[in-house]
PDB file of N, CA and C in Angstrom:
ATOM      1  N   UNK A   1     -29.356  -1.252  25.255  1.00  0.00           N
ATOM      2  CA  UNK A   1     -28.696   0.018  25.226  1.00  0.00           C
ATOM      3  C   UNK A   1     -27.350  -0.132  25.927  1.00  0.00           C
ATOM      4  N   UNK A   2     -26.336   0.923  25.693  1.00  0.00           N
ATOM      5  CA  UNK A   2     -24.898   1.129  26.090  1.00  0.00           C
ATOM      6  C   UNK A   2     -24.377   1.955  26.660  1.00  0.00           C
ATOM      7  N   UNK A   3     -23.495   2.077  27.264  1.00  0.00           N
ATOM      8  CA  UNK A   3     -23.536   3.670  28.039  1.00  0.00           C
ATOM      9  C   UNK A   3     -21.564   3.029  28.183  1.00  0.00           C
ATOM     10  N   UNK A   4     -21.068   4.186  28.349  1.00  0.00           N
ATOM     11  CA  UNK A   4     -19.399   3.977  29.159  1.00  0.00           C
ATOM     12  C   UNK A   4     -19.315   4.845  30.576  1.00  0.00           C
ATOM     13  N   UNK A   5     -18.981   4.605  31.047  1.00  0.00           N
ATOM     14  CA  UNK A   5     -18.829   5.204  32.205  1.00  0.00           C
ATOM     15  C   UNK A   5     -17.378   5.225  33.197  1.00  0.00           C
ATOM     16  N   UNK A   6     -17.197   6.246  34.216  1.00  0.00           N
ATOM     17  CA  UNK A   6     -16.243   5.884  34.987  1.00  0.00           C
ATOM     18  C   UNK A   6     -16.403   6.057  36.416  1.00  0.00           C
ATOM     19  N   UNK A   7     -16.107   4.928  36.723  1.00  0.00           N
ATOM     20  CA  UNK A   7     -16.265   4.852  38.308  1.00  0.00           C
ATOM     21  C   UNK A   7     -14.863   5.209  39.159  1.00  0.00           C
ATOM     22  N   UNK A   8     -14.214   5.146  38.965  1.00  0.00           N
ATOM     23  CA  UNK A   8     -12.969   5.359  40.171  1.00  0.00           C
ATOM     24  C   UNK A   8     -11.940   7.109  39.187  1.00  0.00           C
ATOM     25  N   UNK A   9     -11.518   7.361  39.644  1.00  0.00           N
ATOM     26  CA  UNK A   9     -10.338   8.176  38.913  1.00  0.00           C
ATOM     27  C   UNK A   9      -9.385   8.939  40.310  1.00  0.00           C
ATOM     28  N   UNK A  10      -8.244   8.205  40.744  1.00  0.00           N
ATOM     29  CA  UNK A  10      -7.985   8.752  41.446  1.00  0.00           C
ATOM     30  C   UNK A  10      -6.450   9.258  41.404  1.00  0.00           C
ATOM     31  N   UNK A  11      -5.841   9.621  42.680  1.00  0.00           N
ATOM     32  CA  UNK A  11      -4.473  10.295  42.252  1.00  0.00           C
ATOM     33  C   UNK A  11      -3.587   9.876  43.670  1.00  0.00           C
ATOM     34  N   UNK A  12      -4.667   9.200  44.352  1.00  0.00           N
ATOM     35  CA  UNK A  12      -4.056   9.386  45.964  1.00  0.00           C
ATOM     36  C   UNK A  12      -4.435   7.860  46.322  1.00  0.00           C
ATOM     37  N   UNK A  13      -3.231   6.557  46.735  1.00  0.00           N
ATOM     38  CA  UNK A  13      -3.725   5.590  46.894  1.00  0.00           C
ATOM     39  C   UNK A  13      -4.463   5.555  48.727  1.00  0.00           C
ATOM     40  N   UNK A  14      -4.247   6.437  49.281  1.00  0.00           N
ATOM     41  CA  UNK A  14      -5.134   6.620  50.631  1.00  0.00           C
ATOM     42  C   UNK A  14      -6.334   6.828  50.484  1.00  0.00           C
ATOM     43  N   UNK A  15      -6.735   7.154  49.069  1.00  0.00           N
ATOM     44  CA  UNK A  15      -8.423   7.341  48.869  1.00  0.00           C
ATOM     45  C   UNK A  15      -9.245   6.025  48.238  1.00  0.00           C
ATOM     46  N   UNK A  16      -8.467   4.870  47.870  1.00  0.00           N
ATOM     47  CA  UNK A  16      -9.067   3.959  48.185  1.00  0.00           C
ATOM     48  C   UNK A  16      -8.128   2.786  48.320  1.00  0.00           C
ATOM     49  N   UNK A  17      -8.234   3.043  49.682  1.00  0.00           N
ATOM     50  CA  UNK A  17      -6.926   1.414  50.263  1.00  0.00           C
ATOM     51  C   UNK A  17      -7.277   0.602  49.585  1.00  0.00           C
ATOM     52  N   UNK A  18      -8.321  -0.281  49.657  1.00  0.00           N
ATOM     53  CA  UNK A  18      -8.705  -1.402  49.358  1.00  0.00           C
ATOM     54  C   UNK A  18      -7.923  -1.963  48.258  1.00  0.00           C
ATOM     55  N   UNK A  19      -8.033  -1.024  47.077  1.00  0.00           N
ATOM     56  CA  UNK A  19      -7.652  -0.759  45.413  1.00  0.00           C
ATOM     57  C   UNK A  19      -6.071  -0.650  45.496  1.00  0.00           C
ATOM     58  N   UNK A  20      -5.337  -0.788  46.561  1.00  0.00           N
ATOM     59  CA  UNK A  20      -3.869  -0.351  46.735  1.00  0.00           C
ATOM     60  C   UNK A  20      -3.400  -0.851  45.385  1.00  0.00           C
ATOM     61  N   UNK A  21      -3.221  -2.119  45.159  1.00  0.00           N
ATOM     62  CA  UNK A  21      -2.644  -2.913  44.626  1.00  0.00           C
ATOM     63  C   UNK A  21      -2.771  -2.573  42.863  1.00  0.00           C
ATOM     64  N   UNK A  22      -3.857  -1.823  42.641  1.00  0.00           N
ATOM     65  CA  UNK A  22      -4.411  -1.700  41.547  1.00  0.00           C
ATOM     66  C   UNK A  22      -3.547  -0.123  40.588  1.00  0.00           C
ATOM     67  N   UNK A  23      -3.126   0.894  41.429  1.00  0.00           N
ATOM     68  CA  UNK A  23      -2.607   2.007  40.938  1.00  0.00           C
ATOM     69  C   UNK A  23      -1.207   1.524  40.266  1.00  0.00           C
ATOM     70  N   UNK A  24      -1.206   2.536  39.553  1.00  0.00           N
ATOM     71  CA  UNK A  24       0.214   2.209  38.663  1.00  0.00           C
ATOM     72  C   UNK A  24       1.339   3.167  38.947  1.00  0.00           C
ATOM     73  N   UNK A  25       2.742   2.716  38.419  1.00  0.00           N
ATOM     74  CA  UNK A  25       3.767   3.614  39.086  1.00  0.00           C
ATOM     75  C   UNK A  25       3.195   4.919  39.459  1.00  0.00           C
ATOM     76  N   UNK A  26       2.620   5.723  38.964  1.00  0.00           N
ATOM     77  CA  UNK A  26       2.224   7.030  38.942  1.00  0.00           C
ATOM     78  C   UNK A  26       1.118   7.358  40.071  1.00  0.00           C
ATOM     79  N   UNK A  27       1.270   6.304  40.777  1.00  0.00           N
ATOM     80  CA  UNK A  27       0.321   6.447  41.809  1.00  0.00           C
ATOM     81  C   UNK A  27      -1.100   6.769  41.294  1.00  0.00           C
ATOM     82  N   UNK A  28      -1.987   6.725  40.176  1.00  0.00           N
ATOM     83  CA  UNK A  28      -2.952   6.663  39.353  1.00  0.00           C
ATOM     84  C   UNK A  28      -3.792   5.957  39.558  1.00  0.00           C
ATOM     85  N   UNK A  29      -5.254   5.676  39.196  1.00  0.00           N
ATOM     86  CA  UNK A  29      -5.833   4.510  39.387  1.00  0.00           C
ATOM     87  C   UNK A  29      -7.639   5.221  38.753  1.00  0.00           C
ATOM     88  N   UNK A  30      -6.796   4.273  37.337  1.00  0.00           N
ATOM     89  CA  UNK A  30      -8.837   4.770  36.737  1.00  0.00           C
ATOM     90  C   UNK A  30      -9.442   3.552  36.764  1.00  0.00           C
ATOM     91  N   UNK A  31     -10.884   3.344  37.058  1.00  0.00           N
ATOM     92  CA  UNK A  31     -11.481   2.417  36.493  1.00  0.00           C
ATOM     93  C   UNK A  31     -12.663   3.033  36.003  1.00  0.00           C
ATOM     94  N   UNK A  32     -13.197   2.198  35.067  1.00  0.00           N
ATOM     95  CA  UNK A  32     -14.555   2.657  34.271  1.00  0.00           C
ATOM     96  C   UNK A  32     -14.848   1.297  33.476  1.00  0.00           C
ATOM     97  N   UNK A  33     -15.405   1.326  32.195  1.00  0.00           N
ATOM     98  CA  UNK A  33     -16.430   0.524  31.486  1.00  0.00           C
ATOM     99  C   UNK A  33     -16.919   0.838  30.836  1.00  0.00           C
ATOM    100  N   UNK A  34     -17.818  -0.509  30.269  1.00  0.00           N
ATOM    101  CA  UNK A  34     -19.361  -0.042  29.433  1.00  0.00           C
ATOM    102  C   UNK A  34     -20.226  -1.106  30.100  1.00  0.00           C
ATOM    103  N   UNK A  35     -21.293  -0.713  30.132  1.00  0.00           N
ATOM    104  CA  UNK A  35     -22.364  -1.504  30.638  1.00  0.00           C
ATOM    105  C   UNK A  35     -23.702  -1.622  29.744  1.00  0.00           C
ATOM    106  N   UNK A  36     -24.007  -2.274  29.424  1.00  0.00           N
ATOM    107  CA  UNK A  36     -25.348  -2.331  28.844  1.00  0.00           C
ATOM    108  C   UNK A  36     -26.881  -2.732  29.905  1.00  0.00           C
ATOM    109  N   UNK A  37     -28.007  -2.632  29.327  1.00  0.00           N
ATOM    110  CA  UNK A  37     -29.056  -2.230  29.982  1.00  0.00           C
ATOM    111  C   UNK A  37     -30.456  -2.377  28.963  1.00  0.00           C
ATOM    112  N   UNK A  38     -31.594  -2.083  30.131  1.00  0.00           N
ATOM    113  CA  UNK A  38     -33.166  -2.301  29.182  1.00  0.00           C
ATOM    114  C   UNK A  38     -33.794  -1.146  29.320  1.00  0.00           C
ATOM    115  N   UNK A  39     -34.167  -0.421  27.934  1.00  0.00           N
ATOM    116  CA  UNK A  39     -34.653   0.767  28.086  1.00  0.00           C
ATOM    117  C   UNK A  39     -36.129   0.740  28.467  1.00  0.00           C
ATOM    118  N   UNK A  40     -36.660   1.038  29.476  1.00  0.00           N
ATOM    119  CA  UNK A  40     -38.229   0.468  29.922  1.00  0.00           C
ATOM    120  C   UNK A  40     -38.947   1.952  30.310  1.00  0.00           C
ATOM    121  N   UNK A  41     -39.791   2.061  28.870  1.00  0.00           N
ATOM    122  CA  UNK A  41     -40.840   3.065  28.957  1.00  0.00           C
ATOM    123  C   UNK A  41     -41.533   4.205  29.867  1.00  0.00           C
ATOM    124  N   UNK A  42     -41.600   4.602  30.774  1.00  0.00           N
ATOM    125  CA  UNK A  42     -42.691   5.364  31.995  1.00  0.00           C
ATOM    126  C   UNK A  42     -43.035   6.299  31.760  1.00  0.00           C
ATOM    127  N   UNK A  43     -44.146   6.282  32.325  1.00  0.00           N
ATOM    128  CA  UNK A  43     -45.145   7.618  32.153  1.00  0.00           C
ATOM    129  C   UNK A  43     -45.843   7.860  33.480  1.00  0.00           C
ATOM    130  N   UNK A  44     -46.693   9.315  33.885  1.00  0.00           N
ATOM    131  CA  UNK A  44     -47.966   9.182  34.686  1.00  0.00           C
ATOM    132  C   UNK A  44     -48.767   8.377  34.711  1.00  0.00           C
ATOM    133  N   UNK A  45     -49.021   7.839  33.958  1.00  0.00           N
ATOM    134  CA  UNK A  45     -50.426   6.831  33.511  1.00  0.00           C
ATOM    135  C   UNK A  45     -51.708   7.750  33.341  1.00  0.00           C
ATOM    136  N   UNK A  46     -51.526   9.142  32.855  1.00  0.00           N
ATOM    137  CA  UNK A  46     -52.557   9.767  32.540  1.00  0.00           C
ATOM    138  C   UNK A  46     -52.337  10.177  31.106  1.00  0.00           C
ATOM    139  N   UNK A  47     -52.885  10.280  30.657  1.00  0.00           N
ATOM    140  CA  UNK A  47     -52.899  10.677  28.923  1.00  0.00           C
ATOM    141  C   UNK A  47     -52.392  12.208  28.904  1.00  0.00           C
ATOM    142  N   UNK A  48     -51.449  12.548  28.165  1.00  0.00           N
ATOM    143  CA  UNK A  48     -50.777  13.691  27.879  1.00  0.00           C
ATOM    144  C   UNK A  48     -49.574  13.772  28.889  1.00  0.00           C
ATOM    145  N   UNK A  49     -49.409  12.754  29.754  1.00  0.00           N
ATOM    146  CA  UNK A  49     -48.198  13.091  31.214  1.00  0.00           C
ATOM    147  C   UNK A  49     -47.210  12.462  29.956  1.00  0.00           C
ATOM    148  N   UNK A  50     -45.786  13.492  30.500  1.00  0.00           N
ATOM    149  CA  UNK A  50     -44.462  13.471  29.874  1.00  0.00           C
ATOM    150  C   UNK A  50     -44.255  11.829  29.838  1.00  0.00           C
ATOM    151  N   UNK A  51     -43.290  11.388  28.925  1.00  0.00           N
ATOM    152  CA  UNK A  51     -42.856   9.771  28.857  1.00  0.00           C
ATOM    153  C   UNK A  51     -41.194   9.944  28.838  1.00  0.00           C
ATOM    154  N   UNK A  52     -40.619   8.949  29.591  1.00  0.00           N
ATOM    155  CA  UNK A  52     -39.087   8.786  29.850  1.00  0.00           C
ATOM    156  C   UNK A  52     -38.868   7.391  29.974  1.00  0.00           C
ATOM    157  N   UNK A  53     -37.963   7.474  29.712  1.00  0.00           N
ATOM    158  CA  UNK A  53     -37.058   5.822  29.803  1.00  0.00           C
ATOM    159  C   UNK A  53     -36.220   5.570  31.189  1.00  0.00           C
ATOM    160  N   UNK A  54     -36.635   4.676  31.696  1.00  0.00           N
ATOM    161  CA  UNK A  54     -35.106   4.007  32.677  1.00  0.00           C
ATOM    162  C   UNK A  54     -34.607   3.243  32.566  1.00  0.00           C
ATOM    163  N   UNK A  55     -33.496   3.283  32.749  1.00  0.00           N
ATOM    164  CA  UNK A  55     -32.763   1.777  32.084  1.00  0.00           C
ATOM    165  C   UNK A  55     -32.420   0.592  33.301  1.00  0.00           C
ATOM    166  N   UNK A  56     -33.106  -0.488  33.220  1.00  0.00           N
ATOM    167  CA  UNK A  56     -33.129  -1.377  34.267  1.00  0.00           C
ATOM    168  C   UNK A  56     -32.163  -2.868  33.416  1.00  0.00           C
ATOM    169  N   UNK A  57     -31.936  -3.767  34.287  1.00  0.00           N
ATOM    170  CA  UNK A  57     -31.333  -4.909  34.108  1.00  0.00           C
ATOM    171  C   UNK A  57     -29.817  -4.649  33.676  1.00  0.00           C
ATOM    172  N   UNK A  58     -28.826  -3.602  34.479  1.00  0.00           N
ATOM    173  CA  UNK A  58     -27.961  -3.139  33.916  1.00  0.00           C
ATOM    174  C   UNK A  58     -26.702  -4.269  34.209  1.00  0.00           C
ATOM    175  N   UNK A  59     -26.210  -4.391  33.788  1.00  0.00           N
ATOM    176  CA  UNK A  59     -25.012  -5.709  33.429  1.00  0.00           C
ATOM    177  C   UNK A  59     -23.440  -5.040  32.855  1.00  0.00           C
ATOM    178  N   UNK A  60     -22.395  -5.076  33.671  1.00  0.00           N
ATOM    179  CA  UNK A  60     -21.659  -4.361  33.315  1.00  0.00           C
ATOM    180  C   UNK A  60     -20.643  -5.409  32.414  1.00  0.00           C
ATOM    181  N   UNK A  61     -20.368  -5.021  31.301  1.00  0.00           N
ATOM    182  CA  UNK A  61     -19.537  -5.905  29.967  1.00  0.00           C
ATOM    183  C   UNK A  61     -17.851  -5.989  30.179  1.00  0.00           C
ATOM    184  N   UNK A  62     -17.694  -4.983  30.553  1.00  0.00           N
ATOM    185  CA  UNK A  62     -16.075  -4.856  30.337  1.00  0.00           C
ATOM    186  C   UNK A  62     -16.021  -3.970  31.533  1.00  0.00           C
ATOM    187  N   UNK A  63     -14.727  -4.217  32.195  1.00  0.00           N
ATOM    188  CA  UNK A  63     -14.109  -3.225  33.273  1.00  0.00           C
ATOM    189  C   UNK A  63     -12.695  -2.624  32.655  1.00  0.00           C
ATOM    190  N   UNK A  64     -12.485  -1.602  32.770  1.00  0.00           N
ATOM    191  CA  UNK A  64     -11.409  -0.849  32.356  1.00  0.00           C
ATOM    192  C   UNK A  64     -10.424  -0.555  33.569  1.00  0.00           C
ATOM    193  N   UNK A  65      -9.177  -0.990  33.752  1.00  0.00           N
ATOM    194  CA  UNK A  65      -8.530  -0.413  35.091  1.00  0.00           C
ATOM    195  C   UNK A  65      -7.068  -0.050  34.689  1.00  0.00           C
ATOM    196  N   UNK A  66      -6.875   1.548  34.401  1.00  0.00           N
ATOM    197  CA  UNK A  66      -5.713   1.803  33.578  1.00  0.00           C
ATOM    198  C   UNK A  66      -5.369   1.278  32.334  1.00  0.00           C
ATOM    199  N   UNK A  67      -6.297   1.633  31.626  1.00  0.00           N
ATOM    200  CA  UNK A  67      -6.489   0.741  30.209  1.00  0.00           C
ATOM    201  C   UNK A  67      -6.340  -0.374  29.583  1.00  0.00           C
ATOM    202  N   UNK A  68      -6.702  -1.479  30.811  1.00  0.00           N
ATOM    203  CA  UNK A  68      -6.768  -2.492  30.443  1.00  0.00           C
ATOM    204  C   UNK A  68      -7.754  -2.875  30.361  1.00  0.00           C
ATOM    205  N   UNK A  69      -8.898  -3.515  29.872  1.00  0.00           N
ATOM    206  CA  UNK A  69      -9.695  -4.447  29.579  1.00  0.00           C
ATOM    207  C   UNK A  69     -10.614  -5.332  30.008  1.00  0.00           C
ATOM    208  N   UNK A  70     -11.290  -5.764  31.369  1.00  0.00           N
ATOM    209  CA  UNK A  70     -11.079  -6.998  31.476  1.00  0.00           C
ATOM    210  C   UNK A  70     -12.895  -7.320  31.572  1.00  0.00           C
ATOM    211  N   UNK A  71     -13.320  -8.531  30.972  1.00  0.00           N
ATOM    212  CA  UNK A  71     -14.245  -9.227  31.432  1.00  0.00           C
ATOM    213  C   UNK A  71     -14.187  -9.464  32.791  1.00  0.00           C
ATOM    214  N   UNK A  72     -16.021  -9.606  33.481  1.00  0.00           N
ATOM    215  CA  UNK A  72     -16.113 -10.094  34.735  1.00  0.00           C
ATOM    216  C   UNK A  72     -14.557 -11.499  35.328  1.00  0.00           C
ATOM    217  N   UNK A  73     -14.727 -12.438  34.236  1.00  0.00           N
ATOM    218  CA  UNK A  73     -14.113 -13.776  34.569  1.00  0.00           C
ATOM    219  C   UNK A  73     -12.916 -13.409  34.357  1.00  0.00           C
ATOM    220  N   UNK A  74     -12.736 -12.645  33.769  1.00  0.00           N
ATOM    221  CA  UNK A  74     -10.940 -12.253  34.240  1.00  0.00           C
ATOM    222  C   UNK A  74     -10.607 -11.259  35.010  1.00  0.00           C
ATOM    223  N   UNK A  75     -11.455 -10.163  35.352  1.00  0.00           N
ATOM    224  CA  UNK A  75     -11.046  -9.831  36.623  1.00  0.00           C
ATOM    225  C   UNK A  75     -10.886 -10.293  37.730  1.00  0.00           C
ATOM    226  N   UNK A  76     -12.113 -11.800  37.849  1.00  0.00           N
ATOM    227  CA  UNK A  76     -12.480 -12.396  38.786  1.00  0.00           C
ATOM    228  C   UNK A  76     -11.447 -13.011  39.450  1.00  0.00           C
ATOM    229  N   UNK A  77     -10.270 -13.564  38.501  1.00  0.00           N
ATOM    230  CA  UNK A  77      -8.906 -14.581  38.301  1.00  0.00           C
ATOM    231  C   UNK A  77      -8.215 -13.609  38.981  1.00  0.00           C
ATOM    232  N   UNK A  78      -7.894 -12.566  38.073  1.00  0.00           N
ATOM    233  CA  UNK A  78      -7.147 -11.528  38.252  1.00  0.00           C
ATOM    234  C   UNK A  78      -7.095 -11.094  39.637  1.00  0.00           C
ATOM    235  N   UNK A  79      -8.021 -10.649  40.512  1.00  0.00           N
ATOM    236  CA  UNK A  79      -8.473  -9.890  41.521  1.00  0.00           C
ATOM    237  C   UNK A  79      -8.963 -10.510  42.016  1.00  0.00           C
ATOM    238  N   UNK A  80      -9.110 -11.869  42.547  1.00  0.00           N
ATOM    239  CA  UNK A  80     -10.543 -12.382  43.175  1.00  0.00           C
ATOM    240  C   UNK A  80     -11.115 -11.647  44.433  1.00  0.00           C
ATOM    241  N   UNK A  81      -9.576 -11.110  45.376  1.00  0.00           N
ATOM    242  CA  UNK A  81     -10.064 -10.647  46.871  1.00  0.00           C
ATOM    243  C   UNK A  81     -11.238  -9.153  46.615  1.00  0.00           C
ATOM    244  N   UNK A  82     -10.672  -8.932  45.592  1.00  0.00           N
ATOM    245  CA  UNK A  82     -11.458  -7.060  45.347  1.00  0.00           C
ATOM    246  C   UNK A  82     -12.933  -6.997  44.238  1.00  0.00           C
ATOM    247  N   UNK A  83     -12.946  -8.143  43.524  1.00  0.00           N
ATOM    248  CA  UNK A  83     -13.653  -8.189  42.143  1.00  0.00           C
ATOM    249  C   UNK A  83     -14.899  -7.899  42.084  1.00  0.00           C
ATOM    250  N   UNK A  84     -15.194  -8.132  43.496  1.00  0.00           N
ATOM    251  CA  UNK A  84     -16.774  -8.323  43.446  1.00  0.00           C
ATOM    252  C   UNK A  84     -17.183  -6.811  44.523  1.00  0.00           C
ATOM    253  N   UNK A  85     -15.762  -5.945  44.944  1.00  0.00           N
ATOM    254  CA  UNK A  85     -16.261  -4.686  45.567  1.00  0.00           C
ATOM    255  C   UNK A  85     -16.025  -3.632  43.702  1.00  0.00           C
ATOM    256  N   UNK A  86     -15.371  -3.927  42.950  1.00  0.00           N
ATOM    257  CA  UNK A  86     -15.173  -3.463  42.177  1.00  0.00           C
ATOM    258  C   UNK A  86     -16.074  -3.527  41.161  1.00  0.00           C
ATOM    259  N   UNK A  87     -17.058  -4.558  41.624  1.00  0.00           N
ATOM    260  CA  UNK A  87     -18.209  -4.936  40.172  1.00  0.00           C
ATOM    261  C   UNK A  87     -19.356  -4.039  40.794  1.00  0.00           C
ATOM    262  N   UNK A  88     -19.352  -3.648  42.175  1.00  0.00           N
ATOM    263  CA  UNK A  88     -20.787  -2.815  43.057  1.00  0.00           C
ATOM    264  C   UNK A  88     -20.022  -1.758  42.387  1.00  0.00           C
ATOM    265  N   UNK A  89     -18.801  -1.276  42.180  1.00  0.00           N
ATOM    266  CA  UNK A  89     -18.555   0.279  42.267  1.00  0.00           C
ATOM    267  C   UNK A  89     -19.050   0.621  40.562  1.00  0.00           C
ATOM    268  N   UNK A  90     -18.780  -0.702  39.760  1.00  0.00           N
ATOM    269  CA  UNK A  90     -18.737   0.038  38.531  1.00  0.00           C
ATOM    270  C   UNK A  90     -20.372  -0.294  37.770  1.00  0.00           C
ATOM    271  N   UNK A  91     -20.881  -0.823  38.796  1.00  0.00           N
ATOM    272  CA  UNK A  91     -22.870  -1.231  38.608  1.00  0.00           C
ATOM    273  C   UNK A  91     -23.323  -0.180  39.140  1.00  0.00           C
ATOM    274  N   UNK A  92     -22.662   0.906  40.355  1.00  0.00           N
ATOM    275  CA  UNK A  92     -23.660   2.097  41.116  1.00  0.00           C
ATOM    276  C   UNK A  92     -23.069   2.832  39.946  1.00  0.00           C
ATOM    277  N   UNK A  93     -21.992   3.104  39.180  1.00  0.00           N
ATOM    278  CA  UNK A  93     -21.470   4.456  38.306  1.00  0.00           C
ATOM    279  C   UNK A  93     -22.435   4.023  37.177  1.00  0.00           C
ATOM    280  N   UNK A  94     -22.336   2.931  36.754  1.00  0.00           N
ATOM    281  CA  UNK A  94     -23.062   3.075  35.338  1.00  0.00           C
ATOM    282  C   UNK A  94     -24.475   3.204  35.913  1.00  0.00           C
ATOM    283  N   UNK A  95     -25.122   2.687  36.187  1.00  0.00           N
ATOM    284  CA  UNK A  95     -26.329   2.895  36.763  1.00  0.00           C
ATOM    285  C   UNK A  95     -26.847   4.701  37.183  1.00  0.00           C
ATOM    286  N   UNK A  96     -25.585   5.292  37.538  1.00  0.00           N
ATOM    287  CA  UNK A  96     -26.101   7.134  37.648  1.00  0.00           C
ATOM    288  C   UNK A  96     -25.820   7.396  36.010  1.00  0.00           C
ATOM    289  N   UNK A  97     -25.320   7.181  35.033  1.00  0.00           N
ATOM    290  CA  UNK A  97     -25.001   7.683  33.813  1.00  0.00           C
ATOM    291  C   UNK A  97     -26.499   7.481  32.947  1.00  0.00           C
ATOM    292  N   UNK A  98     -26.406   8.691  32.882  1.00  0.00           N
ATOM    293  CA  UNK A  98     -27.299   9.652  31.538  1.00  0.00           C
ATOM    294  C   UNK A  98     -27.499   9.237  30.427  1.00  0.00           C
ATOM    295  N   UNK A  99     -26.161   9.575  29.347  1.00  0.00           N
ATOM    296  CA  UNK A  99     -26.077   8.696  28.249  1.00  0.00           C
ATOM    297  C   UNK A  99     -26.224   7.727  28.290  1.00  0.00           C
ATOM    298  N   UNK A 100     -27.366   6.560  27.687  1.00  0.00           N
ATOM    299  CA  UNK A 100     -27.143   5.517  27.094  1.00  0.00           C
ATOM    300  C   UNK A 100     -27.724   5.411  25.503  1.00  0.00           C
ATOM    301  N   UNK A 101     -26.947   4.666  25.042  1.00  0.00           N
ATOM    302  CA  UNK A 101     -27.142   4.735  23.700  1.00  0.00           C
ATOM    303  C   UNK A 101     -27.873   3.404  22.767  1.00  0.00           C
TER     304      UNK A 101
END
């Protein structure tokens, strides 16, 4: 399954120092994605209890940062000092998202 999501959207680079480097003239700074995932069955374990899905083994595919693009391994290049606070932020966002498809 697939889901897009967005983790950062901001307007103020004091709301996330770390990311300084990342906002664009406009002082802006989106990041988001798509992540894919395993849709895994649950129930009560009593006969007639409601059934829902959670989606576990979630793996995020693409990072988006002001509409760019990037695979893990090129953000990694790209960003090495931030890449891996930026891969927790956009694994906790997709991970709360609803839609997956």
């Amino acid at each position: 399954m697939q889901t897009t999501f967005t983790a950062i959207e901001s307007y103020d680079p004091a709301e996330f120092p770390q990311f300084a480097a990342l906002y664009d003239a406009h002082g802006q700074l989106y990041v988001g994605g798509v992540a894919t995932g395993n849709a895994v069955r649950n129930d009560y374990g009593v006969p007639g209890s409601p059934v829902w899905y959670d989606i576990e083994d979630i793996i995020v595919d693409d990072f988006e940062i002001n509409g760019v693009i990037f695979t893990w391994k090129q953000l990694n290049a790209a960003f090495p000092k931030i890449a891996d606070d930026l891969h927790v932020i956009c694994a906790e966002a997709a991970e709360k998202e609803e839609e997956w498809e």
